[in-house]
Protein backbone atom coordinates (compact mmCIF):
# COMPACT_ATOMS: atom_id res chain seq x y z
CA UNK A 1 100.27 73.50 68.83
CA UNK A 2 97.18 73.88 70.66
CA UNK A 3 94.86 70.70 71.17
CA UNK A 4 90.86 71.12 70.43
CA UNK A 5 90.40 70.59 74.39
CA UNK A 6 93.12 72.71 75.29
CA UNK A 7 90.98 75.51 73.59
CA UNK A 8 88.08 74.71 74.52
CA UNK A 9 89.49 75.28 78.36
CA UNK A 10 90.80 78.33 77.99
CA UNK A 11 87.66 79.86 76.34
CA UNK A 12 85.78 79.37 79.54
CA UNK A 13 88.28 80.66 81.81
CA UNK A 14 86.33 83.19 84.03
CA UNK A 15 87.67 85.49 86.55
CA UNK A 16 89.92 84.85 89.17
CA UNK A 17 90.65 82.14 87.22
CA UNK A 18 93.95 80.68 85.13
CA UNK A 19 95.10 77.39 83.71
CA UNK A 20 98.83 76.95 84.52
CA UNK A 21 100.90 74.07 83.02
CA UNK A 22 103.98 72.96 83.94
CA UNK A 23 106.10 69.60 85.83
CA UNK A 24 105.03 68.32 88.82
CA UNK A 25 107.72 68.21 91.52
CA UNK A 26 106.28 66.34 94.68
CA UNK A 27 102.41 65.51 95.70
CA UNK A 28 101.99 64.92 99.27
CA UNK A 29 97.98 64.23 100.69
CA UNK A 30 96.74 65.14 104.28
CA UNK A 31 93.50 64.54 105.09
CA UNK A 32 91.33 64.14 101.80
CA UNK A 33 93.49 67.69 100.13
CA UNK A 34 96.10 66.51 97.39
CA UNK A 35 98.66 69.07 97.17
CA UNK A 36 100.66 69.18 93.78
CA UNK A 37 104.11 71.25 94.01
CA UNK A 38 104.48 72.19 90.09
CA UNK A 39 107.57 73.93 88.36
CA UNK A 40 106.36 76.41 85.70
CA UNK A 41 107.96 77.25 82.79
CA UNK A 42 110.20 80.03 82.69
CA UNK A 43 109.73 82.85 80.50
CA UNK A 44 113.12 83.01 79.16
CA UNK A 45 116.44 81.24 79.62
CA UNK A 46 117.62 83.79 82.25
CA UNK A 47 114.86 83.69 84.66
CA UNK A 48 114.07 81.47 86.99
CA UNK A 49 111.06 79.01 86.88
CA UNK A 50 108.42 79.88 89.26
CA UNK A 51 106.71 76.80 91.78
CA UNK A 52 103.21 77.03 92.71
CA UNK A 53 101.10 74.72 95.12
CA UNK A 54 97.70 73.42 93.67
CA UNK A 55 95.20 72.07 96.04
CA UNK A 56 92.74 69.43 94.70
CA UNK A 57 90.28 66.51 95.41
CA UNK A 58 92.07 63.75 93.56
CA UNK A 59 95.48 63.40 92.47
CA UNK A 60 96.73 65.92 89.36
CA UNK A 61 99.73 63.55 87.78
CA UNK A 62 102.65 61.46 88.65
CA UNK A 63 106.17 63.10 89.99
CA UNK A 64 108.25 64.28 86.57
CA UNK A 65 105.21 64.31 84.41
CA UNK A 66 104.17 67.75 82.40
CA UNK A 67 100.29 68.38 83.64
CA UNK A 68 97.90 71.63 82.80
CA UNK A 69 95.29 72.06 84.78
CA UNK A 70 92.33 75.30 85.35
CA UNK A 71 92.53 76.43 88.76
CA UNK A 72 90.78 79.08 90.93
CA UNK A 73 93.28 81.58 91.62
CA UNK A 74 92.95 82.86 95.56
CA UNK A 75 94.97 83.89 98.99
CA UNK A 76 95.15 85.44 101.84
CA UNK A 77 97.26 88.36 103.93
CA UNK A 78 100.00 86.50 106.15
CA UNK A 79 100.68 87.00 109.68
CA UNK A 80 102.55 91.17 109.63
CA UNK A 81 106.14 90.86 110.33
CA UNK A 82 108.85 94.15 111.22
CA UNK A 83 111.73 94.55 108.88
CA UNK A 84 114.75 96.65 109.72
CA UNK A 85 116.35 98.29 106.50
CA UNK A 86 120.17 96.95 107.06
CA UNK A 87 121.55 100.01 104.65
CA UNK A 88 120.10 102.86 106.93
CA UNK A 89 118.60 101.01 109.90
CA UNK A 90 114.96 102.24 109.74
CA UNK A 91 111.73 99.83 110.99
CA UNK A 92 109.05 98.77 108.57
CA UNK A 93 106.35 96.78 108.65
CA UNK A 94 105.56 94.34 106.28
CA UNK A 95 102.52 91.76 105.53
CA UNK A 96 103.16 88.99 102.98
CA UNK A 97 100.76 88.34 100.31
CA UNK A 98 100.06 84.17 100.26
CA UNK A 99 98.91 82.73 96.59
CA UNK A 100 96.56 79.98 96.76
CA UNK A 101 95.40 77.77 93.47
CA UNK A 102 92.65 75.23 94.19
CA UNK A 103 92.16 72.84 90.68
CA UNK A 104 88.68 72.94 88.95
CA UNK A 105 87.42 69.63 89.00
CA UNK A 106 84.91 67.94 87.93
């Protein structure tokens, strides 16, 4: 069940925006960032959970506790890379996509 806050949240959700819930796995702070590692729910009992790295201010939750949290949803192109196709040999190159999610705070 939804809480009254919980929908109140995701009514104001704008673009390039989400609010992602799930466990938090580590939280490690360097300079005055807090970055939260957070295991997602999966989808289904055959996929696999997905991890995601939200920046913040202050600290998001303790290690092993269930958080939600609105974030701004960003990233960047990474650094282009060659790939050889190991079926037929040929060259591509590639250039990774990086996700970024910095927490709305208040």
């Amino acid at each position: 069940m939804t809480s009254p806050a919980t929908e109140q949240t995701k009514n104001h959700i704008r673009q390039n925006q989400a609010l992602l819930a799930g466990r938090v796995n580590s939280v490690r702070k360097a300079d005055d960032t807090v970055y939260t590692e957070v295991t997602l729910p999966a989808p289904d009992q055959y996929s696999q959970p997905a991890a995601v790295e939200i920046r913040s201010r202050k600290r998001l939750g303790q290690v092993g506790e269930t958080i939600e949290v609105q974030v701004i949803c960003g990233g960047y192109r990474g650094k282009s890379f060659v790939y050889t196709d190991k079926d037929t040999g040929e060259r591509f190159t590639r250039r990774p996509v990086v996700n970024s999610y910095v927490a709305i705070e208040d």
